[in-house]
Protein backbone atom coordinates (compact mmCIF):
# COMPACT_ATOMS: atom_id res chain seq x y z
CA UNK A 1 17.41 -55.37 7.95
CA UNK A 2 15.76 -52.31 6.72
CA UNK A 3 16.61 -49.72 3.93
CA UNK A 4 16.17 -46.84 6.55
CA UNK A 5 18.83 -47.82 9.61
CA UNK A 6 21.37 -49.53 7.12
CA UNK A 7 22.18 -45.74 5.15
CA UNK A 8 23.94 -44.60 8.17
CA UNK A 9 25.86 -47.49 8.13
CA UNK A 10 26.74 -47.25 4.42
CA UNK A 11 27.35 -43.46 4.93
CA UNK A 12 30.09 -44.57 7.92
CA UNK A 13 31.60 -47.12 5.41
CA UNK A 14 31.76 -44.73 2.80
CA UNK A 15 33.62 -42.24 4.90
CA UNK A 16 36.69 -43.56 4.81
CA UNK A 17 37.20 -43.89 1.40
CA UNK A 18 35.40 -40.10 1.26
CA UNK A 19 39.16 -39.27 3.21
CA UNK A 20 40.75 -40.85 1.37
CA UNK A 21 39.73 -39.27 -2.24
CA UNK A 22 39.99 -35.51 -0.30
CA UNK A 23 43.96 -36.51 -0.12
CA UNK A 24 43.87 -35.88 -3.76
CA UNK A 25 43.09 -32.25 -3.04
CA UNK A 26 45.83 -29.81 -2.26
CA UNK A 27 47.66 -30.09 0.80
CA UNK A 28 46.46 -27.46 3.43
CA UNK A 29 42.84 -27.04 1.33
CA UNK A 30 40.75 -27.10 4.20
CA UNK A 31 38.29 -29.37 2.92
CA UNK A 32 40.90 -31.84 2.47
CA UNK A 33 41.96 -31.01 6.31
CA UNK A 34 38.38 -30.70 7.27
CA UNK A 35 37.07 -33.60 5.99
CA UNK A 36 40.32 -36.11 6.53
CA UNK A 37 40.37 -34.65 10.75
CA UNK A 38 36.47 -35.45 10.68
CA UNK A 39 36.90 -38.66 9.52
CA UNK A 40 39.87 -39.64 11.85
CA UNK A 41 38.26 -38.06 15.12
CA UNK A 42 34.72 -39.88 14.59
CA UNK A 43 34.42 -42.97 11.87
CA UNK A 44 36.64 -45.87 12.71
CA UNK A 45 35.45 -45.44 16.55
CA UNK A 46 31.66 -44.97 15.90
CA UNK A 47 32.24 -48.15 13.44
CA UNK A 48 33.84 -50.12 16.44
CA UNK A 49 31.44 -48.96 19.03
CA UNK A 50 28.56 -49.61 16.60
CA UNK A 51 29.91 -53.77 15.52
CA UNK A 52 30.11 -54.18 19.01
CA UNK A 53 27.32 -52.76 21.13
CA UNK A 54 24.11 -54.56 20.56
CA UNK A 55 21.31 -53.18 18.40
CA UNK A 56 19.17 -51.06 21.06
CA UNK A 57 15.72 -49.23 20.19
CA UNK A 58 15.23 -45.89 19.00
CA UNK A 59 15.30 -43.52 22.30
CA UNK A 60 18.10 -43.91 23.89
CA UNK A 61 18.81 -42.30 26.86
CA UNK A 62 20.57 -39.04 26.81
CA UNK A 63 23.97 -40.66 29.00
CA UNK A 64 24.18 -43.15 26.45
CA UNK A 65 24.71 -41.15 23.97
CA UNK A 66 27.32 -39.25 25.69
CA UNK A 67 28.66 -42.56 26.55
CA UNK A 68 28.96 -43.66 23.07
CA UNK A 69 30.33 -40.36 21.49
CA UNK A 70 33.33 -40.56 23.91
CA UNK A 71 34.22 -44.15 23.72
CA UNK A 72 33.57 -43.70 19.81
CA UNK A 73 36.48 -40.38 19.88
CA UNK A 74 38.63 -42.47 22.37
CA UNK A 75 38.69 -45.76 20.29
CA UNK A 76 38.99 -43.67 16.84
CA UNK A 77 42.36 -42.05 18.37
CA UNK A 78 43.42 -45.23 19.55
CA UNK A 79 42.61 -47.11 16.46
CA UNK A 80 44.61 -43.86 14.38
CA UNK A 81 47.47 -44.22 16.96
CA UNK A 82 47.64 -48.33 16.94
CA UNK A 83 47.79 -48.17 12.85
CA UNK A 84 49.96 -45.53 12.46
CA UNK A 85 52.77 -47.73 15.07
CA UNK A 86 52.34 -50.72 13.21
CA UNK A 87 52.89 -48.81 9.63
CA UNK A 88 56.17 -47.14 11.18
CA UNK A 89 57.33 -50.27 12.65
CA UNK A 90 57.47 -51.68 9.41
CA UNK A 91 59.11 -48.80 7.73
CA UNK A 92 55.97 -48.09 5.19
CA UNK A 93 54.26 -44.99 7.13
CA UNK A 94 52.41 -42.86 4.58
CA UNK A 95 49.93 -40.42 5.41
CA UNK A 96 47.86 -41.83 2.43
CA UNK A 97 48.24 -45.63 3.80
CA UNK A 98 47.47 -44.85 7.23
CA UNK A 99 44.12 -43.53 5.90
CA UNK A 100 43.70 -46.95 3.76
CA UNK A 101 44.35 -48.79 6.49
CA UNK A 102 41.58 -47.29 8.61
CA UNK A 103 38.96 -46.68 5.86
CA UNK A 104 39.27 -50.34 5.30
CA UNK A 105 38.84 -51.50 8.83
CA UNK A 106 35.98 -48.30 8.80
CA UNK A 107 33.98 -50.20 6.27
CA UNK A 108 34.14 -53.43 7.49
CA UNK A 109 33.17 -52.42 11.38
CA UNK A 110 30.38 -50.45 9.60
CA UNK A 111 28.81 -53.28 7.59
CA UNK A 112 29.45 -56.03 10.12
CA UNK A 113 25.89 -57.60 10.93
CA UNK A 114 24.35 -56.01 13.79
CA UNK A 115 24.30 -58.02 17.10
CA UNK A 116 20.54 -58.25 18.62
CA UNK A 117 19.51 -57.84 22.15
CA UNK A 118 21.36 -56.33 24.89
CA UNK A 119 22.53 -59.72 27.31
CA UNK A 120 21.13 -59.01 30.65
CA UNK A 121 23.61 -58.67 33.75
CA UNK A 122 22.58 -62.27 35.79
CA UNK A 123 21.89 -62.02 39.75
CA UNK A 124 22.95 -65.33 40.30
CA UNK A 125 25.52 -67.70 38.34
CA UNK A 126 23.67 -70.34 38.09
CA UNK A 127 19.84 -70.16 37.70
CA UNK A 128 17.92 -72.88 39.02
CA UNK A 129 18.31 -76.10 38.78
CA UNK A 130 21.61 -78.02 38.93
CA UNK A 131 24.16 -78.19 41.70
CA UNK A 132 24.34 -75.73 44.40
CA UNK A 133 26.12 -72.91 42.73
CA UNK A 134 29.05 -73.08 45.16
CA UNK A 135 26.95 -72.26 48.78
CA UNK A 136 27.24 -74.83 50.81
CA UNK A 137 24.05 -76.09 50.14
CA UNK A 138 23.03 -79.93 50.16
């Protein structure tokens, strides 16, 4: 792994615990609300879409990007949403440990090895050799 494509990652590790220290500000300073809404709308989706998609090369195409910003808001809210239950369900819900909880599962997503090579979609089940794959065949 390179220097160059691994500072995103560190900067979307970082971000969480970047939240986390702005709760130390005021309440209502909008930094503190800027920067703590930022982090809660984008980071712990982009982490999750990023651990799991496959690395791809530079250029992708402009749907895929589209693709990925929305899955990476949808799983973020879901992610905010699934952590926030599980703290109330347990009678510990903090605004401060919510953001813990995700800045820690932020950081690990983030500097989870990349997976490399997209798997291609197969035509057929079973390619060549072996059996009949289930046709009828002899």
């Amino acid at each position: 792994m390179t220097a160059v494509p691994a500072l995103p990652r560190l900067g979307l590790a970082a971000s969480g615990w970047l939240a986390l220290l702005a709760t130390l500000l005021p309440e209502a300073a909008p930094l503190r609300v800027a920067t703590v809404t930022v982090f809660l709308l984008v980071c712990p989706g982009l982490a999750a879409v990023l651990a799991l998609r496959p690395a791809t090369a530079r250029g992708m195409p402009r749907l895929a990007v589209l693709e990925a910003a929305l899955l990476s808001l949808a799983l973020g809210l879901a992610m905010a949403t699934l952590v926030a239950v599980v703290l109330f369900l347990g009678g510990v819900f903090t605004a401060t440990r919510g953001l813990l909880v995700l800045a820690v599962l932020t950081s690990v997503l983030a500097l989870l090895p990349r997976r490399h090579g997209a798997r291609e979609p197969d035509d057929e089940v079973q390619s060549g050799g072996g059996g009949s794959g289930g046709r009828g065949g002899a």
